[in-house]
N, C-alpha and C. Protein backbone atom coordinates (compact mmCIF):
# COMPACT_ATOMS: atom_id res chain seq x y z
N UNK A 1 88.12 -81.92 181.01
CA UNK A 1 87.04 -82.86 180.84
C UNK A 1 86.59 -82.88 179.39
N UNK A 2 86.33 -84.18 178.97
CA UNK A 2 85.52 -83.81 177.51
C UNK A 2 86.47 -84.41 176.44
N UNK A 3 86.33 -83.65 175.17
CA UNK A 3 87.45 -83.67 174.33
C UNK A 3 88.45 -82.68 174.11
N UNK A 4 89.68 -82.89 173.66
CA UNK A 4 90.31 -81.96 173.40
C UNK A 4 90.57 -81.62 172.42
N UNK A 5 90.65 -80.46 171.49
CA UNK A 5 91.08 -79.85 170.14
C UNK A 5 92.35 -78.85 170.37
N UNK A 6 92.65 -79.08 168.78
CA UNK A 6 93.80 -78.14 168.35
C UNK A 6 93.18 -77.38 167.38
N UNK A 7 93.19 -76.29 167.24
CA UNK A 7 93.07 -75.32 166.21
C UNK A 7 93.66 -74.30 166.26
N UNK A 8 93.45 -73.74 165.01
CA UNK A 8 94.84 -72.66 164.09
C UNK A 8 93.71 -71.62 165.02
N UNK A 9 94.60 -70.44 165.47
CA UNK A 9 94.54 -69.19 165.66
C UNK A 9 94.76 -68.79 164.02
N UNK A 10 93.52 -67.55 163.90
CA UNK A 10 93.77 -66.69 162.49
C UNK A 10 94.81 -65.47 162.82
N UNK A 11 94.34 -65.20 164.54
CA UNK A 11 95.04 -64.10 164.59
C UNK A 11 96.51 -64.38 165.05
N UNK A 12 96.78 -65.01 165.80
CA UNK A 12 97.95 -65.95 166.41
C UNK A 12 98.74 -66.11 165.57
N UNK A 13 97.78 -66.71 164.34
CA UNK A 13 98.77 -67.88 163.28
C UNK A 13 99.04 -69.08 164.00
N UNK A 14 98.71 -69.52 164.97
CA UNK A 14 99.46 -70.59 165.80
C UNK A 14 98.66 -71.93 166.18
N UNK A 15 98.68 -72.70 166.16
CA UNK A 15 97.93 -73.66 166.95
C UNK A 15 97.40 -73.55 168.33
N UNK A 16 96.48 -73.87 168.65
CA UNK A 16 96.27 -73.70 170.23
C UNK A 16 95.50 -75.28 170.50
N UNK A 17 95.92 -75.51 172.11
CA UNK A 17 95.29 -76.55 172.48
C UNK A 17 94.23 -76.01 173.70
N UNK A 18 93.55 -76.85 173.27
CA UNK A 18 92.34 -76.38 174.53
C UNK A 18 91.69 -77.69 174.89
N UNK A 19 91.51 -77.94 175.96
CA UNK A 19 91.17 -79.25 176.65
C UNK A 19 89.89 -79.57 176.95
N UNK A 20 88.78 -78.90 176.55
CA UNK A 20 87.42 -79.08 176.81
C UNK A 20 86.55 -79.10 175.48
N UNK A 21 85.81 -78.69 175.28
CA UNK A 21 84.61 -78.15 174.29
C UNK A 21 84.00 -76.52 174.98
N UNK A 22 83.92 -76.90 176.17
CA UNK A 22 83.90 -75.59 176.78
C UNK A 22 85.31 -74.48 176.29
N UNK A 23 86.19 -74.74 176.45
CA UNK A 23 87.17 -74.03 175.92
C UNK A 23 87.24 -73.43 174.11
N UNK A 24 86.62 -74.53 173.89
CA UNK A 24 87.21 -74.36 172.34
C UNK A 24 85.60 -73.05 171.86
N UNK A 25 84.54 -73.23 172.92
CA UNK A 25 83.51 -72.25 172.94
C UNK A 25 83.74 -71.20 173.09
N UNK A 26 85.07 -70.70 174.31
CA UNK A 26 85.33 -69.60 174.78
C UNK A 26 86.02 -69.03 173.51
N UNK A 27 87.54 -70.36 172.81
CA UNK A 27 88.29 -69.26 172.33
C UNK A 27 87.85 -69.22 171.26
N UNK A 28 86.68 -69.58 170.41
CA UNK A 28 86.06 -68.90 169.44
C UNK A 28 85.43 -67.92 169.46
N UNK A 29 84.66 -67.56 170.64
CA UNK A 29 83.85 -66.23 171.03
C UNK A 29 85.36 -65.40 170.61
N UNK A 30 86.43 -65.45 171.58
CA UNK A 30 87.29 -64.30 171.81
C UNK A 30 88.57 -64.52 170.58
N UNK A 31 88.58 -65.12 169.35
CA UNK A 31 89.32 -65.20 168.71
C UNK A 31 88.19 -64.32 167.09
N UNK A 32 87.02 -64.41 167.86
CA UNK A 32 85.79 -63.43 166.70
C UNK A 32 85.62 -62.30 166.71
N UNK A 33 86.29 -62.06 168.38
CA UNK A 33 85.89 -60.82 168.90
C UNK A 33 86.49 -59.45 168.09
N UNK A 34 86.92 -58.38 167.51
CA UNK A 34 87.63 -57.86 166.52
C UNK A 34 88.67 -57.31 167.56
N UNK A 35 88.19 -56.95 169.33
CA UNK A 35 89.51 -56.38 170.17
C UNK A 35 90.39 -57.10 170.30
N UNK A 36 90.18 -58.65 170.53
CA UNK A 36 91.85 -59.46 170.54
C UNK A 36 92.23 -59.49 169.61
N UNK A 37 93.28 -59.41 170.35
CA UNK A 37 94.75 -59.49 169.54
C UNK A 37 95.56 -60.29 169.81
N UNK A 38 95.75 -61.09 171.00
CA UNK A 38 96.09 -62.19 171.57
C UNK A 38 95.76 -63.19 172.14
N UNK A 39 95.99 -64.56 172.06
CA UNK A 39 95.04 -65.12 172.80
C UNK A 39 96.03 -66.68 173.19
N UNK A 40 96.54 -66.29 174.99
CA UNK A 40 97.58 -67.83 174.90
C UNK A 40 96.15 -68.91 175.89
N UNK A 41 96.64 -69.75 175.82
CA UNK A 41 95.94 -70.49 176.86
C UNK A 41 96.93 -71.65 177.61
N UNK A 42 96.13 -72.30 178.65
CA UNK A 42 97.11 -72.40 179.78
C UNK A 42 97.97 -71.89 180.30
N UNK A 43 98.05 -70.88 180.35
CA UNK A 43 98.57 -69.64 180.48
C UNK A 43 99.33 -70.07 182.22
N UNK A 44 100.56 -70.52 182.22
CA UNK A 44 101.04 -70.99 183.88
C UNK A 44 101.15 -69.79 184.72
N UNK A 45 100.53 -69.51 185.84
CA UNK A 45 100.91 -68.98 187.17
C UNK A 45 102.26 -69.19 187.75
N UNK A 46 103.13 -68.27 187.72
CA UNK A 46 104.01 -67.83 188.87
C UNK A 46 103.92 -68.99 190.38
N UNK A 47 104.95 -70.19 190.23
CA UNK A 47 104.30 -71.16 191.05
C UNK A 47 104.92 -70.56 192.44
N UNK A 48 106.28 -69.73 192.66
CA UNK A 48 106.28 -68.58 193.57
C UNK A 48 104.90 -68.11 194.37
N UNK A 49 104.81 -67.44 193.54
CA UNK A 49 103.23 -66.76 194.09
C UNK A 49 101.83 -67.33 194.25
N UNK A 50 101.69 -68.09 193.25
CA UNK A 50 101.00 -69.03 194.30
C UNK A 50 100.99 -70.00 195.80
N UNK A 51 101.90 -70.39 195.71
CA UNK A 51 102.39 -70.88 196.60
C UNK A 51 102.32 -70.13 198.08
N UNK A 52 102.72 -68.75 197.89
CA UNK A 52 102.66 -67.84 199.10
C UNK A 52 100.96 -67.41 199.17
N UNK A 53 100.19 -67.35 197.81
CA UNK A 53 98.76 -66.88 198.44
C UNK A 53 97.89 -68.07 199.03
N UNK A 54 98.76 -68.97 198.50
CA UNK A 54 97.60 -70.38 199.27
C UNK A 54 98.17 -70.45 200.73
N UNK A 55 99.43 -70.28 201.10
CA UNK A 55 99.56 -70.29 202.32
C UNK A 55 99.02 -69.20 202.82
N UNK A 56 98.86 -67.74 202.67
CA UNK A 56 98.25 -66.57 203.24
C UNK A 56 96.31 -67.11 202.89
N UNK A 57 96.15 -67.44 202.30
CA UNK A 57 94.49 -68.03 202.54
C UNK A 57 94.21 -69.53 203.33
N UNK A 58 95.23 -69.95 203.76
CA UNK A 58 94.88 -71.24 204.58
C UNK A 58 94.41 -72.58 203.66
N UNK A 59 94.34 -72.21 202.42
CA UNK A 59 93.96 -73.30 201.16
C UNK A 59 95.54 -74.53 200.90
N UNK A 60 95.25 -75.43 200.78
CA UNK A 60 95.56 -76.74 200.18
C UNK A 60 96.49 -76.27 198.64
N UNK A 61 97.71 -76.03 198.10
CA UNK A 61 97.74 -75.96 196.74
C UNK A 61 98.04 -77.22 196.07
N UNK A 62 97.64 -77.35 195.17
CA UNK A 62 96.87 -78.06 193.97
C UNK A 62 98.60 -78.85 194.14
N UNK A 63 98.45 -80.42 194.21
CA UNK A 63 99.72 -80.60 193.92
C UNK A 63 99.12 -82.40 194.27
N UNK A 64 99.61 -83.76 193.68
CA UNK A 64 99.72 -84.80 194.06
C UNK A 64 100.95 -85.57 194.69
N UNK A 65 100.85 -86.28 195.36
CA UNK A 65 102.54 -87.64 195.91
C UNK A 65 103.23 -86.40 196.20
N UNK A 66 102.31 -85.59 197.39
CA UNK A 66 103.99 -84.54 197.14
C UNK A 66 104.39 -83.56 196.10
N UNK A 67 103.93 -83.99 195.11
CA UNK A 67 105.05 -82.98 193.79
C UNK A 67 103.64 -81.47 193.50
N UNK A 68 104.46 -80.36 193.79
CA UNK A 68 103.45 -79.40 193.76
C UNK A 68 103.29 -79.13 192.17
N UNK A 69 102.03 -78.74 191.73
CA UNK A 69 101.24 -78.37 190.51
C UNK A 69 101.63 -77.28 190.11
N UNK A 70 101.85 -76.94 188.83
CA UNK A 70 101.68 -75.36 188.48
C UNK A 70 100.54 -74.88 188.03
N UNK A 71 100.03 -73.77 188.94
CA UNK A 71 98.55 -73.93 188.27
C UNK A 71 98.36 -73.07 186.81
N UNK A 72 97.32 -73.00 186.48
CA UNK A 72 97.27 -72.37 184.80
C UNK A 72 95.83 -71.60 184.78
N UNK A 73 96.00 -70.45 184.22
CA UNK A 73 94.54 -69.89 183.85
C UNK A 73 94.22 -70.29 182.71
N UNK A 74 93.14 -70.75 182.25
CA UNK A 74 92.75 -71.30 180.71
C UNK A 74 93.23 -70.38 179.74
N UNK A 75 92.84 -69.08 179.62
CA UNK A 75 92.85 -67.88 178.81
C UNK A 75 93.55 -66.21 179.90
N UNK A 76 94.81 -66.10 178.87
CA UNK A 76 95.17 -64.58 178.84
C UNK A 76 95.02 -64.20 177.67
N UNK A 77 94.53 -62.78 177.59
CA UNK A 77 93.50 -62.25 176.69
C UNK A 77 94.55 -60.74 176.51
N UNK A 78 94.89 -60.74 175.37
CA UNK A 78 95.13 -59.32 174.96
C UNK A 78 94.30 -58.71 173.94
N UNK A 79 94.21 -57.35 174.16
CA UNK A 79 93.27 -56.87 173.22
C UNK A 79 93.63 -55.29 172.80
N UNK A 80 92.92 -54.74 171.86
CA UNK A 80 93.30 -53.54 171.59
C UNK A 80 92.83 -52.36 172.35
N UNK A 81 91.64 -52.88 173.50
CA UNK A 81 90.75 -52.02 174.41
C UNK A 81 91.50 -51.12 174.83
N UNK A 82 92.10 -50.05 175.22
CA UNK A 82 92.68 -49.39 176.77
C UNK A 82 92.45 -49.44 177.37
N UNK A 83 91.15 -49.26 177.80
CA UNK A 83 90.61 -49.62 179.32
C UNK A 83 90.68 -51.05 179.50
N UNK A 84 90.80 -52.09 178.87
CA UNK A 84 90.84 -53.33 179.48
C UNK A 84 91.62 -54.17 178.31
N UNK A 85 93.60 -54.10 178.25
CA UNK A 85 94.26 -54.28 177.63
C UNK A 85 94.46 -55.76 177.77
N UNK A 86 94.02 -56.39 178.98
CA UNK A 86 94.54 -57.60 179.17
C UNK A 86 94.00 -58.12 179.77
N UNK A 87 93.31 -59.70 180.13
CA UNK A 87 92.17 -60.30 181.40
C UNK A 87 92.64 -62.22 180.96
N UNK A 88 92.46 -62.57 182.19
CA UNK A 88 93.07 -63.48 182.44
C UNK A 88 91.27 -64.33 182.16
N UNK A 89 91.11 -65.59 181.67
CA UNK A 89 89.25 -66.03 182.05
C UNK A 89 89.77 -67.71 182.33
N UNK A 90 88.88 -68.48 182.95
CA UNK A 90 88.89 -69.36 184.02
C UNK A 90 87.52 -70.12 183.19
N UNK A 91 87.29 -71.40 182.24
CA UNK A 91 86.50 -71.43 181.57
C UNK A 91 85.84 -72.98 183.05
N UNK A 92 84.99 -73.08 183.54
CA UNK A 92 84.75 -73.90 184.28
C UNK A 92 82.80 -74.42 183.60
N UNK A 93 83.08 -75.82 184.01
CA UNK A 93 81.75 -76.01 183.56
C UNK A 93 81.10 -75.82 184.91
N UNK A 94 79.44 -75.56 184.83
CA UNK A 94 78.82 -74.85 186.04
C UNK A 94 78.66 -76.20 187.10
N UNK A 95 78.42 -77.77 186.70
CA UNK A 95 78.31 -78.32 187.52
C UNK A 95 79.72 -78.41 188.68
N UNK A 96 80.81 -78.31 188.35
CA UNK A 96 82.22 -78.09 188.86
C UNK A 96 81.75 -77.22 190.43
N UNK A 97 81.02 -76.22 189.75
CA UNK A 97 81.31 -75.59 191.31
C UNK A 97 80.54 -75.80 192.34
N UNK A 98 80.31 -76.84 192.29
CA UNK A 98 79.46 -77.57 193.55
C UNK A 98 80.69 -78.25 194.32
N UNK A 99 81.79 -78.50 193.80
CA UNK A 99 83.12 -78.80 194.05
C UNK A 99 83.93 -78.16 194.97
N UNK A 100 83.70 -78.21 196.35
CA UNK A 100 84.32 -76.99 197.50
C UNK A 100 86.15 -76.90 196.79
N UNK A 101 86.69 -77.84 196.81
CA UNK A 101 88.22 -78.59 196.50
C UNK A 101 88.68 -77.60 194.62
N UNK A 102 87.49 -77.25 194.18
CA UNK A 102 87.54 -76.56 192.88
C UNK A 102 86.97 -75.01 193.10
N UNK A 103 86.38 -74.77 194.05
CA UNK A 103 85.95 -73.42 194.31
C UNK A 103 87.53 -72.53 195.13
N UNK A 104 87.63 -73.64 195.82
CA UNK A 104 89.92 -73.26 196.54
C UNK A 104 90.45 -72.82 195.63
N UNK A 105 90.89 -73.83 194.37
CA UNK A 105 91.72 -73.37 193.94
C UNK A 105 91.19 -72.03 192.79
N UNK A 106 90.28 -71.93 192.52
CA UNK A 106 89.53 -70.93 191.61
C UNK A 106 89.87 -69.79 192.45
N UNK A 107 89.69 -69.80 193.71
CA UNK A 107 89.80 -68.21 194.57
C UNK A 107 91.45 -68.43 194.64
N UNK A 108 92.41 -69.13 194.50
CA UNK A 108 93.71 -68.78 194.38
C UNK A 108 94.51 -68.53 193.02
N UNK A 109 93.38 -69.16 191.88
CA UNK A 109 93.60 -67.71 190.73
C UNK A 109 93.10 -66.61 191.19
N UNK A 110 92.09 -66.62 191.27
CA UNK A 110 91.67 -65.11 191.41
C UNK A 110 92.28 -64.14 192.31
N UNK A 111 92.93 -64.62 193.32
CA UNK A 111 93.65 -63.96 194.08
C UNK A 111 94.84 -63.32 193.27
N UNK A 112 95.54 -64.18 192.47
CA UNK A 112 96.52 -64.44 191.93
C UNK A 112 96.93 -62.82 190.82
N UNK A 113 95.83 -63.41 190.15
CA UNK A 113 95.22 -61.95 188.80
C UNK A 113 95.06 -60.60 189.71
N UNK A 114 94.37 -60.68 190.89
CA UNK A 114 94.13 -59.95 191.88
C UNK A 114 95.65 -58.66 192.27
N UNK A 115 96.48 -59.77 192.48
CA UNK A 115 97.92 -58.92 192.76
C UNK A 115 98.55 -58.67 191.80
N UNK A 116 98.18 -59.30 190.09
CA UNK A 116 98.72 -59.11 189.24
C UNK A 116 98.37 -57.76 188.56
N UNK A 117 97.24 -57.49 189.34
CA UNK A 117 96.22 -55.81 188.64
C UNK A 117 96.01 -56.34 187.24
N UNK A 118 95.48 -57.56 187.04
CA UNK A 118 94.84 -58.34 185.51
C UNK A 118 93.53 -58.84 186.24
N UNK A 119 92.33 -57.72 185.31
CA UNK A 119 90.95 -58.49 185.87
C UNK A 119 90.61 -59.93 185.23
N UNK A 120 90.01 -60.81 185.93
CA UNK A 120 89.70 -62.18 185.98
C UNK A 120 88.59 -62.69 185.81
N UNK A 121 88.13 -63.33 185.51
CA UNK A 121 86.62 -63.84 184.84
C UNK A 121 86.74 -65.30 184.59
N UNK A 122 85.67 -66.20 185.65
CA UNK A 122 85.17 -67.13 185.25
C UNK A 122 84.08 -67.23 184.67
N UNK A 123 84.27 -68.21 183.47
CA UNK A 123 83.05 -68.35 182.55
C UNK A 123 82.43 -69.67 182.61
N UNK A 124 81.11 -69.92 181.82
CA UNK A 124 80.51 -71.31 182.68
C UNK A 124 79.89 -71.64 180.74
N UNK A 125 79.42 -72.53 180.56
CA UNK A 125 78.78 -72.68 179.58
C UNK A 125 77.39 -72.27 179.18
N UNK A 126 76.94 -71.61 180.80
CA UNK A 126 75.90 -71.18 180.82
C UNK A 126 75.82 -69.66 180.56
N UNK A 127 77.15 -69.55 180.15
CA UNK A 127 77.92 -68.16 179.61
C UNK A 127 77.72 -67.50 178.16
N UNK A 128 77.59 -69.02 177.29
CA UNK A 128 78.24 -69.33 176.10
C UNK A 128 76.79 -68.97 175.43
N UNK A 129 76.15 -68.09 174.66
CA UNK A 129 75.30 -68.57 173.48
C UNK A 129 74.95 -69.36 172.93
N UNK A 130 74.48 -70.15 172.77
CA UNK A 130 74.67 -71.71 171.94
C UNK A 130 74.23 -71.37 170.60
N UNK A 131 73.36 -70.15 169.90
CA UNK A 131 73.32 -70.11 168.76
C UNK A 131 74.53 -69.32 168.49
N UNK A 132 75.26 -68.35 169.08
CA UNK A 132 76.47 -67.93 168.74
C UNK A 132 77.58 -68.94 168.54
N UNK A 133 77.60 -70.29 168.98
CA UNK A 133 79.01 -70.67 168.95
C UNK A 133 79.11 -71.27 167.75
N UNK A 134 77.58 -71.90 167.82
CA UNK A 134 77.37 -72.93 166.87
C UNK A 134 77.60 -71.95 165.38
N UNK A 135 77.33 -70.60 165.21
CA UNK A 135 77.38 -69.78 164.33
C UNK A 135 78.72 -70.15 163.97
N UNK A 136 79.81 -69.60 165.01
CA UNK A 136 81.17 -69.08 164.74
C UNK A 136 81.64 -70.36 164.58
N UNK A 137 81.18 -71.83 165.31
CA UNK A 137 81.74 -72.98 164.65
C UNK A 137 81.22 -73.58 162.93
N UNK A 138 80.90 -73.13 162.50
CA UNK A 138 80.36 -72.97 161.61
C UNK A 138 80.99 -72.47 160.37
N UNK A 139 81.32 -70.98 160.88
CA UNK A 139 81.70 -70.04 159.86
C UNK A 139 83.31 -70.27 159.74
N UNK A 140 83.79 -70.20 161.00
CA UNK A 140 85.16 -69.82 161.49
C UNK A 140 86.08 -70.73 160.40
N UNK A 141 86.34 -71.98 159.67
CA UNK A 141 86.97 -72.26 159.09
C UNK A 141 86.87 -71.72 157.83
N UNK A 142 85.92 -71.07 157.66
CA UNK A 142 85.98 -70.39 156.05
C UNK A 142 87.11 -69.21 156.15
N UNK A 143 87.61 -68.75 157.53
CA UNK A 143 88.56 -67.69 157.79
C UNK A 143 89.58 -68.06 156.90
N UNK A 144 90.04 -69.35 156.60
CA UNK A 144 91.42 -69.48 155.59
C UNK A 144 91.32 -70.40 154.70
N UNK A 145 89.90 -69.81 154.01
CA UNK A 145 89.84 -69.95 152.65
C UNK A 145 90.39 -69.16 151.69
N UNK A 146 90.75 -69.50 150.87
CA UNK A 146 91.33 -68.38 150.04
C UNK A 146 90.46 -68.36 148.10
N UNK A 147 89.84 -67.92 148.05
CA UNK A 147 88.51 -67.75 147.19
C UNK A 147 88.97 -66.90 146.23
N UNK A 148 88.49 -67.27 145.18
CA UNK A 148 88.54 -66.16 143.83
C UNK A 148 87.40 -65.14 144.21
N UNK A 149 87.05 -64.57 143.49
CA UNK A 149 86.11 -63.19 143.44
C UNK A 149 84.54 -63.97 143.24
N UNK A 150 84.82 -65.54 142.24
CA UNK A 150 83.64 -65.70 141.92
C UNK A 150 83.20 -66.88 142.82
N UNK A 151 83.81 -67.30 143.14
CA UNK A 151 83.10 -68.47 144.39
C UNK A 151 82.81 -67.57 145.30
N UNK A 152 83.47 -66.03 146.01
CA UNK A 152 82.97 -66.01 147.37
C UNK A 152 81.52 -64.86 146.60
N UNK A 153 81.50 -64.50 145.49
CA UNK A 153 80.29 -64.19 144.84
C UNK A 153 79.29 -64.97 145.30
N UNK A 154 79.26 -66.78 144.95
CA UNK A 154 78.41 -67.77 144.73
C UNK A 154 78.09 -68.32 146.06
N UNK A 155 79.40 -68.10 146.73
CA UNK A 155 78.88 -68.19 148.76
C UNK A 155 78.21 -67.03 149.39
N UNK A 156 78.46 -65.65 148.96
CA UNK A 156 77.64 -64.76 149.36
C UNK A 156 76.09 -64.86 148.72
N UNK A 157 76.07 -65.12 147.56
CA UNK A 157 74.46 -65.41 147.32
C UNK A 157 73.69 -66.46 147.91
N UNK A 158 74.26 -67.68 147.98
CA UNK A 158 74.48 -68.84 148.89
C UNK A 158 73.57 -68.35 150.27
N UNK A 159 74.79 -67.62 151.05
CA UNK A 159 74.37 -67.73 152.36
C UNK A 159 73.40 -66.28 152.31
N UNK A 160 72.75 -65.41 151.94
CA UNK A 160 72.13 -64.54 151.43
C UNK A 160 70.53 -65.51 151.01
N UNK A 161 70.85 -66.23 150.49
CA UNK A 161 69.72 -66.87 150.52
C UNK A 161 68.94 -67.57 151.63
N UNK A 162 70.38 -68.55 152.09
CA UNK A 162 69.82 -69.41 153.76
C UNK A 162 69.24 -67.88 154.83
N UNK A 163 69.94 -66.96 154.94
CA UNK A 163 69.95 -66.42 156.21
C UNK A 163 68.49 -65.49 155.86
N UNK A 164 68.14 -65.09 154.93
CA UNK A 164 66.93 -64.95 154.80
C UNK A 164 65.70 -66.05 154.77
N UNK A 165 65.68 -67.03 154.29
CA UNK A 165 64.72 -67.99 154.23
C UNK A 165 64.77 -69.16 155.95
N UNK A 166 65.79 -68.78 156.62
CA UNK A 166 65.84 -69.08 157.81
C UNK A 166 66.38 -67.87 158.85
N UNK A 167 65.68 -66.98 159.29
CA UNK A 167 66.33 -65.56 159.62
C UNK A 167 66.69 -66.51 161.28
């Protein structure tokens, strides 16, 4: 829903597409974060295995005219954590889940991550900070600037000035 963007991963190096504004919220939080280290999106489900957990839950899988869907988690997440090396997140806007037909297929990711032993997380916009994003949308393209000593001098006094006179 919404618009869609492309932007450069710093850490990736890569382009990524993300299909919302909600998305492009998430993968700036988790492309700021300093533990990832990876970050794919649309990430396709095993249409195998889905297939068998929607029939073992009695759910409908996602498919039109017949031709079955592959479904996709928005975000797989690698990171440097140990305790939590890898997590699959599900970026949904909150009015959506008033949506019985969108709450199905959400519990057949989650099922999904479930057998995969990858914890799962849906996120909502009501998730998102709004002075944080707006921060990191903000800042985040200065990531590949490439600055002499004396401009990022004249941007550090710069923003040294704003962030005090507007704390």
């Amino acid at each position: 829903e919404g618009r869609s963007h492309r932007v450069f991963g710093h850490k990736t190096q890569r382009t990524h597409h993300l299909l919302s504004d909600l998305e492009l919220a998430v993968f700036l939080l988790l492309e700021w974060h300093t533990e990832t280290t990876d970050i794919r999106e649309q990430f396709p489900l095993r249409q195998e295995d889905t297939l068998a957990l929607a029939k073992e839950a009695g759910i409908d899988h996602p498919s039109s005219n017949g031709v079955i869907h592959t479904m996709s988690s928005d975000f797989l997440v690698n990171t440097s954590n140990a305790d939590q090396p890898k997590f699959a997140l599900q970026a949904k806007y909150a009015q959506a889940m008033q949506d019985p037909r969108t709450i199905e297929k959400l519990e057949l990711e989650r099922r999904y991550w479930q057998q995969k032993t990858v914890p799962w997380q849906l996120i909502t916009e009501q998730d998102i900070p709004k002075a944080v994003f707006q921060n990191i949308s903000w800042l985040y393209p200065a990531q590949r600037d490439e600055l002499n000593d004396e401009l990022i001098t004249d941007r550090q006094e710069f923003y040294s000035h704003q962030f005090q006179k507007y704390p």
